[in-house]
PDB file of N, CA and C in Angstrom:
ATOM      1  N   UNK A   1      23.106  47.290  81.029  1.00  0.00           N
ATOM      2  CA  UNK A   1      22.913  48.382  80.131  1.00  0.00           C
ATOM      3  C   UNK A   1      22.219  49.510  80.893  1.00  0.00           C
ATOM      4  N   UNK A   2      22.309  50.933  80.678  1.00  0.00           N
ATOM      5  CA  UNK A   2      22.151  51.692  81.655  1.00  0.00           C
ATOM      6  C   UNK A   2      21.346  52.665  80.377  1.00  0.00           C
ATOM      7  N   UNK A   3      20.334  53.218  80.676  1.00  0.00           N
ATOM      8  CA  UNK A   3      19.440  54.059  79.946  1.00  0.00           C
ATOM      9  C   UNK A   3      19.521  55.398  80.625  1.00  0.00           C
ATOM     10  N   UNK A   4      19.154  56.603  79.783  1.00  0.00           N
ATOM     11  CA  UNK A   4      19.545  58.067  80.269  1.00  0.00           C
ATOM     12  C   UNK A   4      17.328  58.681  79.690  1.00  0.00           C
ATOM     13  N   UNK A   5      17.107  59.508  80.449  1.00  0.00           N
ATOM     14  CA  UNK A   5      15.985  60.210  79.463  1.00  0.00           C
ATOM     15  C   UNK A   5      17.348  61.670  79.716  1.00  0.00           C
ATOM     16  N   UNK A   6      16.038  61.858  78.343  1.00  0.00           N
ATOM     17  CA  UNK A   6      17.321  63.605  77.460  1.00  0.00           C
ATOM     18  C   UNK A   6      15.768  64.289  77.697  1.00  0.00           C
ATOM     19  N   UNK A   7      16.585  65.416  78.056  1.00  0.00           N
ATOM     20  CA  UNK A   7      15.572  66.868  78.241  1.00  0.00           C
ATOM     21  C   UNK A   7      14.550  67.065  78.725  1.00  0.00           C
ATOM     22  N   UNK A   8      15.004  66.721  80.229  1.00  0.00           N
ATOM     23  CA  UNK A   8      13.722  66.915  80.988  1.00  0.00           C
ATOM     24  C   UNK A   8      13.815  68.465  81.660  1.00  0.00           C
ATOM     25  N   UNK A   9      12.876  69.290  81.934  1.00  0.00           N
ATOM     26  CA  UNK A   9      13.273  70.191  82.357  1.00  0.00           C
ATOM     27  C   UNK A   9      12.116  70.227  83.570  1.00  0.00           C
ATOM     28  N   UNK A  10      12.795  70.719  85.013  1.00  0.00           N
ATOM     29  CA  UNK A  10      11.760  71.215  86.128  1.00  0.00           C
ATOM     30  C   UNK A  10      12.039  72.409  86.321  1.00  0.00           C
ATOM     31  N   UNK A  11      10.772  73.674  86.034  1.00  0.00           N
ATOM     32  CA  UNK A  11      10.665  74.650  86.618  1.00  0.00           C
ATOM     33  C   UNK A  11       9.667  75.053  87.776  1.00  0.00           C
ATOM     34  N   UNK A  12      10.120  75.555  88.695  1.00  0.00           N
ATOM     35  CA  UNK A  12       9.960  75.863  89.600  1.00  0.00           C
ATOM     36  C   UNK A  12      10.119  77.154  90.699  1.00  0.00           C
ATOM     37  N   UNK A  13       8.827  78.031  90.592  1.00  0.00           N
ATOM     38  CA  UNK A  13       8.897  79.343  91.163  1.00  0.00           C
ATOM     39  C   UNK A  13       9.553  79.615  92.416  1.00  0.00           C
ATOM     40  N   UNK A  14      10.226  81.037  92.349  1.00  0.00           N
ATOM     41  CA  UNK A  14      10.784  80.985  93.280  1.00  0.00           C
ATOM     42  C   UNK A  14       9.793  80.936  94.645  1.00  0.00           C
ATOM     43  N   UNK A  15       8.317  80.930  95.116  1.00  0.00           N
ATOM     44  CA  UNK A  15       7.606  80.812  95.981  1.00  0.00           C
ATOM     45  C   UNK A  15       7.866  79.038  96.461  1.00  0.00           C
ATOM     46  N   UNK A  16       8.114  78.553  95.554  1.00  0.00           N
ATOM     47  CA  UNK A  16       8.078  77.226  96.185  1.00  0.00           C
ATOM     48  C   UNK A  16       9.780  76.923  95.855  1.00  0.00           C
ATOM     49  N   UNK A  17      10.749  77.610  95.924  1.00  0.00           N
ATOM     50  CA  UNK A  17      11.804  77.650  95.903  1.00  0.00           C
ATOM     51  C   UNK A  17      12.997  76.256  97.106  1.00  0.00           C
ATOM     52  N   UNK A  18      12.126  76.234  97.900  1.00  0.00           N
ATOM     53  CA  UNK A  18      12.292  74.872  99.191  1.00  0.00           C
ATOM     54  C   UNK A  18      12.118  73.728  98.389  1.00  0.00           C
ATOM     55  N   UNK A  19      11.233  73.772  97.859  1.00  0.00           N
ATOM     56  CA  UNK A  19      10.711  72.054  97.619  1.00  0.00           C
ATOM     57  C   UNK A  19      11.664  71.423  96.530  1.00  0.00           C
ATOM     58  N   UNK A  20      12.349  72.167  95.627  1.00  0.00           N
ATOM     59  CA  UNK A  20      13.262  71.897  94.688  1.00  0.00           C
ATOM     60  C   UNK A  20      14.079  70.347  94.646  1.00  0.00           C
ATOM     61  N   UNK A  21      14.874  70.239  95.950  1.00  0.00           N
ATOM     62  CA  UNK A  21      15.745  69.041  96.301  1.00  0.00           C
ATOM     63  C   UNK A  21      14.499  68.023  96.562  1.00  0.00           C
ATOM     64  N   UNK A  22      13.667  68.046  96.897  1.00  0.00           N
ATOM     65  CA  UNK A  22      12.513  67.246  96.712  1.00  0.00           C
ATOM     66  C   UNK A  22      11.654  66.563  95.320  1.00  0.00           C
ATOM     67  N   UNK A  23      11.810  67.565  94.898  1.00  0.00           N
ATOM     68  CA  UNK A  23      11.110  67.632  93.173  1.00  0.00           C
ATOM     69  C   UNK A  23      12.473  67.071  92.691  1.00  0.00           C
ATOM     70  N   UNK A  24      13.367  67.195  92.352  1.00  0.00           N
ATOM     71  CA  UNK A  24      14.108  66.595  91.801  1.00  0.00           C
ATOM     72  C   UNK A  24      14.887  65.018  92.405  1.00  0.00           C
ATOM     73  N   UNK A  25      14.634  64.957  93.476  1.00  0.00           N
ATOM     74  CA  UNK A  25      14.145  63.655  94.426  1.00  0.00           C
ATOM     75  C   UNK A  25      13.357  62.274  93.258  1.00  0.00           C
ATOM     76  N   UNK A  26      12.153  63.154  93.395  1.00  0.00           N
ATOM     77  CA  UNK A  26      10.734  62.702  93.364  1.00  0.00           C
ATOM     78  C   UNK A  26      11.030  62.224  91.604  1.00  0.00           C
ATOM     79  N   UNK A  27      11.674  63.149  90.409  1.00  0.00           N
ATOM     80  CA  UNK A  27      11.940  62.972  89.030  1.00  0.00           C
ATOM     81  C   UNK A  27      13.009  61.595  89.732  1.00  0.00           C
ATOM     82  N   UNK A  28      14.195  61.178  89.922  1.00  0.00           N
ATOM     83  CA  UNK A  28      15.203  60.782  89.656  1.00  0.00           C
ATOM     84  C   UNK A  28      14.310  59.126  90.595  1.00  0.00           C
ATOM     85  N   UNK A  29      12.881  59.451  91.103  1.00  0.00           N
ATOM     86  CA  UNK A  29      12.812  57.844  91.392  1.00  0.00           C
ATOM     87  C   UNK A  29      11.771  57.678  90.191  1.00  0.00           C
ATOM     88  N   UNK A  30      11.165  58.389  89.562  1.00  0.00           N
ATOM     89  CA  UNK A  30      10.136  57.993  88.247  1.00  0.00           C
ATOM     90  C   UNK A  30      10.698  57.523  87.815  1.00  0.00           C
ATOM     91  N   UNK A  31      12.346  58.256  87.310  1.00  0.00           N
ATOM     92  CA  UNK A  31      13.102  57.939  86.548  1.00  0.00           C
ATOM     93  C   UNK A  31      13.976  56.103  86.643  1.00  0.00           C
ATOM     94  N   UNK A  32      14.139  56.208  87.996  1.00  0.00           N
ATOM     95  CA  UNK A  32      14.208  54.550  88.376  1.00  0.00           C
ATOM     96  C   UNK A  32      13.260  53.772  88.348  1.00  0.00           C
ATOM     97  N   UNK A  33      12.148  54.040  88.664  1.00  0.00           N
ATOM     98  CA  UNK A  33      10.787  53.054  88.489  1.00  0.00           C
ATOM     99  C   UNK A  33      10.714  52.637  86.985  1.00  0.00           C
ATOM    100  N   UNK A  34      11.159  53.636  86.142  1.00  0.00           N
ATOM    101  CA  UNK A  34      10.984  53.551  84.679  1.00  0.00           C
ATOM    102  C   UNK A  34      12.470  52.976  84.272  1.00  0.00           C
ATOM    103  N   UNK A  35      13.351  52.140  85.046  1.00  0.00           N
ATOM    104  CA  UNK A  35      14.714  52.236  84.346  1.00  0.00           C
ATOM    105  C   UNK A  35      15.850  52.812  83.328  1.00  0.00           C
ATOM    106  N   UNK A  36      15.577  53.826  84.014  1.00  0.00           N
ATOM    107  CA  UNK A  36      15.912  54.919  83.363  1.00  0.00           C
ATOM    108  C   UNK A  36      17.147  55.514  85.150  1.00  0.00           C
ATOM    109  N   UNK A  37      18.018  56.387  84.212  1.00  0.00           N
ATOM    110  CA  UNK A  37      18.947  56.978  85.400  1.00  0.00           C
ATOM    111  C   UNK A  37      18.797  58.683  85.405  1.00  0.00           C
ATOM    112  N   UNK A  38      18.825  59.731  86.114  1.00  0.00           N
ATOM    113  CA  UNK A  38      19.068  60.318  86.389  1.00  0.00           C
ATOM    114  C   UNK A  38      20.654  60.680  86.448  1.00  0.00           C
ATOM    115  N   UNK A  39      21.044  61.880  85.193  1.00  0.00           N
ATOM    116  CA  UNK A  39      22.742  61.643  85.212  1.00  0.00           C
ATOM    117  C   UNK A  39      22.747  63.196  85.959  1.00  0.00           C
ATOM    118  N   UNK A  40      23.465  63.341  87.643  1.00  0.00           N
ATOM    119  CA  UNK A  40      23.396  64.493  88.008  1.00  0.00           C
ATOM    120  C   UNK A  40      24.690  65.006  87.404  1.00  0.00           C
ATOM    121  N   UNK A  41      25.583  64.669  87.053  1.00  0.00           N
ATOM    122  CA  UNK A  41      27.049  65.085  86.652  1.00  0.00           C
ATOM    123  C   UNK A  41      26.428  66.119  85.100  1.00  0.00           C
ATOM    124  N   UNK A  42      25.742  65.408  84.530  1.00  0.00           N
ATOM    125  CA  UNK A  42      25.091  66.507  82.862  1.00  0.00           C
ATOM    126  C   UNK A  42      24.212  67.321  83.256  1.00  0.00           C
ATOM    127  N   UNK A  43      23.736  67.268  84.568  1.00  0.00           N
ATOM    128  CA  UNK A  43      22.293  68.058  85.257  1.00  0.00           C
ATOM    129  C   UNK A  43      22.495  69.366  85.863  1.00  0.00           C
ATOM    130  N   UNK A  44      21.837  70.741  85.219  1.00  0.00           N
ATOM    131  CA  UNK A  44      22.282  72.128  85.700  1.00  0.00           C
ATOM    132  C   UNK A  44      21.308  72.489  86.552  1.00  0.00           C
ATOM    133  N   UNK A  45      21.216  73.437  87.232  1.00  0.00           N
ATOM    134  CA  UNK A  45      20.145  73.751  88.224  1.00  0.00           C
ATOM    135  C   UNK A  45      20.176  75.581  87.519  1.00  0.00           C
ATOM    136  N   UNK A  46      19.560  76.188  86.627  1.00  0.00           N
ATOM    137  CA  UNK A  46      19.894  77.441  86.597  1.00  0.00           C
ATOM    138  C   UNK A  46      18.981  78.193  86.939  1.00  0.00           C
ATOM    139  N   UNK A  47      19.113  79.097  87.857  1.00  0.00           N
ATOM    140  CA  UNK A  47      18.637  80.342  88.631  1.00  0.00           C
ATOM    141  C   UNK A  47      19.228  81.468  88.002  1.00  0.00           C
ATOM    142  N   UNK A  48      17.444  82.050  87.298  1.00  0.00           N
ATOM    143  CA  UNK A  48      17.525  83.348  86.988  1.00  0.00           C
ATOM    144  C   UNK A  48      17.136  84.496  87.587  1.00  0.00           C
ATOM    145  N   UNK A  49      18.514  85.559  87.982  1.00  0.00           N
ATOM    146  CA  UNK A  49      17.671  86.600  88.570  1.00  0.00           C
ATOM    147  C   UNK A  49      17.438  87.953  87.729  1.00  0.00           C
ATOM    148  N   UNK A  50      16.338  89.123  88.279  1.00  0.00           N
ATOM    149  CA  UNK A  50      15.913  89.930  87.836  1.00  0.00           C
ATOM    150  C   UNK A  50      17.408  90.894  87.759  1.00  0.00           C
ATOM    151  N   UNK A  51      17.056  92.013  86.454  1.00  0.00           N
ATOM    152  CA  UNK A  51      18.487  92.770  86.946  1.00  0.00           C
ATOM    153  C   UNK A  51      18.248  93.645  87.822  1.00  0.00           C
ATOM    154  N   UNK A  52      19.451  94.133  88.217  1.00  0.00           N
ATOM    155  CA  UNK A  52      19.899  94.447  89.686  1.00  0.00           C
ATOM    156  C   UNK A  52      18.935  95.471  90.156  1.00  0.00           C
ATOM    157  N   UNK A  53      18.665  96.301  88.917  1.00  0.00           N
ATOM    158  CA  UNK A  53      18.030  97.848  89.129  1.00  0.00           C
ATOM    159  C   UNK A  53      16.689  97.556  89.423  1.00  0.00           C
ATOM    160  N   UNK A  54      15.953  96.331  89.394  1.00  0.00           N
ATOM    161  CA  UNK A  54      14.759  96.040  89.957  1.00  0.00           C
ATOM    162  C   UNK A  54      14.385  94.792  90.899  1.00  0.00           C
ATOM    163  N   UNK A  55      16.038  94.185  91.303  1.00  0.00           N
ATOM    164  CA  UNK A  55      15.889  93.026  92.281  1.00  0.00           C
ATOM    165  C   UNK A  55      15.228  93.726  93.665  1.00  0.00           C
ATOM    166  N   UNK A  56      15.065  92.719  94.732  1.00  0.00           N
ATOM    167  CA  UNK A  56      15.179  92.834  96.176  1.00  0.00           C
ATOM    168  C   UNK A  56      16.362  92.461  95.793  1.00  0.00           C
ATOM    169  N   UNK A  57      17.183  92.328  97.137  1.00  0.00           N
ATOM    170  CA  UNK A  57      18.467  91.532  97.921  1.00  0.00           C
ATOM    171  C   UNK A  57      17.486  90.365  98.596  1.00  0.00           C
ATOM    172  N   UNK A  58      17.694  89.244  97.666  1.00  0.00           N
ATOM    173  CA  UNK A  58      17.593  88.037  97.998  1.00  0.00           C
ATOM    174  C   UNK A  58      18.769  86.756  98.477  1.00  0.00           C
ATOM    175  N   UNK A  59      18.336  86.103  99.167  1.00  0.00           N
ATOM    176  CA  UNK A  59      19.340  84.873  99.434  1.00  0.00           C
ATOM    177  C   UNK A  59      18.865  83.900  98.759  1.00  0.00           C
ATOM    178  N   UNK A  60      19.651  83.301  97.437  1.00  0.00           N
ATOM    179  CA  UNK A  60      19.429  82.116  97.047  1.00  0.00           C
ATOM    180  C   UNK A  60      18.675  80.988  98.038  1.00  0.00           C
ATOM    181  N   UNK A  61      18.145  79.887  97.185  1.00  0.00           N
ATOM    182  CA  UNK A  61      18.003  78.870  97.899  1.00  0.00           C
ATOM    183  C   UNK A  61      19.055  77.605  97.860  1.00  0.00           C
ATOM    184  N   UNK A  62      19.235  76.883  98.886  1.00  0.00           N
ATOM    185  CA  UNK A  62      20.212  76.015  98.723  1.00  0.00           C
ATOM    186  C   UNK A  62      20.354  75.407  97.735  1.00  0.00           C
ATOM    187  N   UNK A  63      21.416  74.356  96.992  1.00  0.00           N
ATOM    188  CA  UNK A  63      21.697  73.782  95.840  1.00  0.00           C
ATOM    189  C   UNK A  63      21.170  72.570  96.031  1.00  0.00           C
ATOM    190  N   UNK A  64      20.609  71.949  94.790  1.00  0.00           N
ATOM    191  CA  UNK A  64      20.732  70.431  95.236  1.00  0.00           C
ATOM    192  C   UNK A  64      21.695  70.148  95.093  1.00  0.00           C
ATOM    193  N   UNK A  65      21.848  68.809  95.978  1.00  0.00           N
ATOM    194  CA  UNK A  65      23.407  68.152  96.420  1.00  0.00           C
ATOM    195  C   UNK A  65      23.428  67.179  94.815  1.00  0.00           C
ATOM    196  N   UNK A  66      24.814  67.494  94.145  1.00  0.00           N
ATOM    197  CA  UNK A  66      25.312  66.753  93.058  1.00  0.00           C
ATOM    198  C   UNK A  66      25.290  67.109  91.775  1.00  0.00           C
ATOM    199  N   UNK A  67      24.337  68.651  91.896  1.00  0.00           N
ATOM    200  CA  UNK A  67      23.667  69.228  90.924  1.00  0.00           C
ATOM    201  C   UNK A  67      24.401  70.693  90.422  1.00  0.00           C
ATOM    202  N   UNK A  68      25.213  71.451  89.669  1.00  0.00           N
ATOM    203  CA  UNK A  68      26.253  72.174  89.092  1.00  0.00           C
ATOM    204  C   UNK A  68      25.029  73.035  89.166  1.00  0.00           C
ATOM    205  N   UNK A  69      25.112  74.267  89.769  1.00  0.00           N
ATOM    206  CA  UNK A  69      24.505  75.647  90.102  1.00  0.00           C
ATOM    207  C   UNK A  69      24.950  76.709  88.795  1.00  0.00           C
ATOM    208  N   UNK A  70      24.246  77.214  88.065  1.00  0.00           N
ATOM    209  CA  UNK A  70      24.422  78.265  87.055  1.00  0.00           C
ATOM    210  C   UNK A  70      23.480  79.377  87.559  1.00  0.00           C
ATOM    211  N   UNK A  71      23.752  80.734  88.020  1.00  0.00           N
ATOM    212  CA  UNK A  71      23.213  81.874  88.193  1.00  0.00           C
ATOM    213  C   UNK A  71      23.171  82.901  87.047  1.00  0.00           C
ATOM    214  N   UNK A  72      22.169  83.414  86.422  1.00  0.00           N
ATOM    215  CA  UNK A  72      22.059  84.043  85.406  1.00  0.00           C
ATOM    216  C   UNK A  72      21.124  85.348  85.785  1.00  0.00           C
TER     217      UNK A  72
END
């Protein structure tokens, strides 16, 4: 039998924008210690940016691997 947790959310500033694939690492073994799964296929990663007329020109940070990227 395979258990899911619902609605976890990690936010995370873009200053610590690196550590992300880590942090979500670090959730998906709680989540095994606790028998519980991590479903990356239902799991969004969404990055919000400022609008244009007050961005820098930034370069995203990489995706986590398995994880469906939404830019907003």
């Amino acid at each position: 039998m395979s258990k899911y947790a619902d609605d976890t959310y990690l936010v995370i500033p873009t200053s610590n924008a690196n550590t992300c694939t880590a942090e979500v690492e670090h959730i998906e073994a709680n989540s095994n210690a606790n028998n519980l799964q991590l479903n990356r296929i239902k799991s969004l990663e969404i990055v919000f940016e400022r609008p244009r007329s007050n961005r820098k020109q930034t370069i995203p940070p990489l995706a986590v691997p398995g994880i469906c990227r939404v830019i907003m």
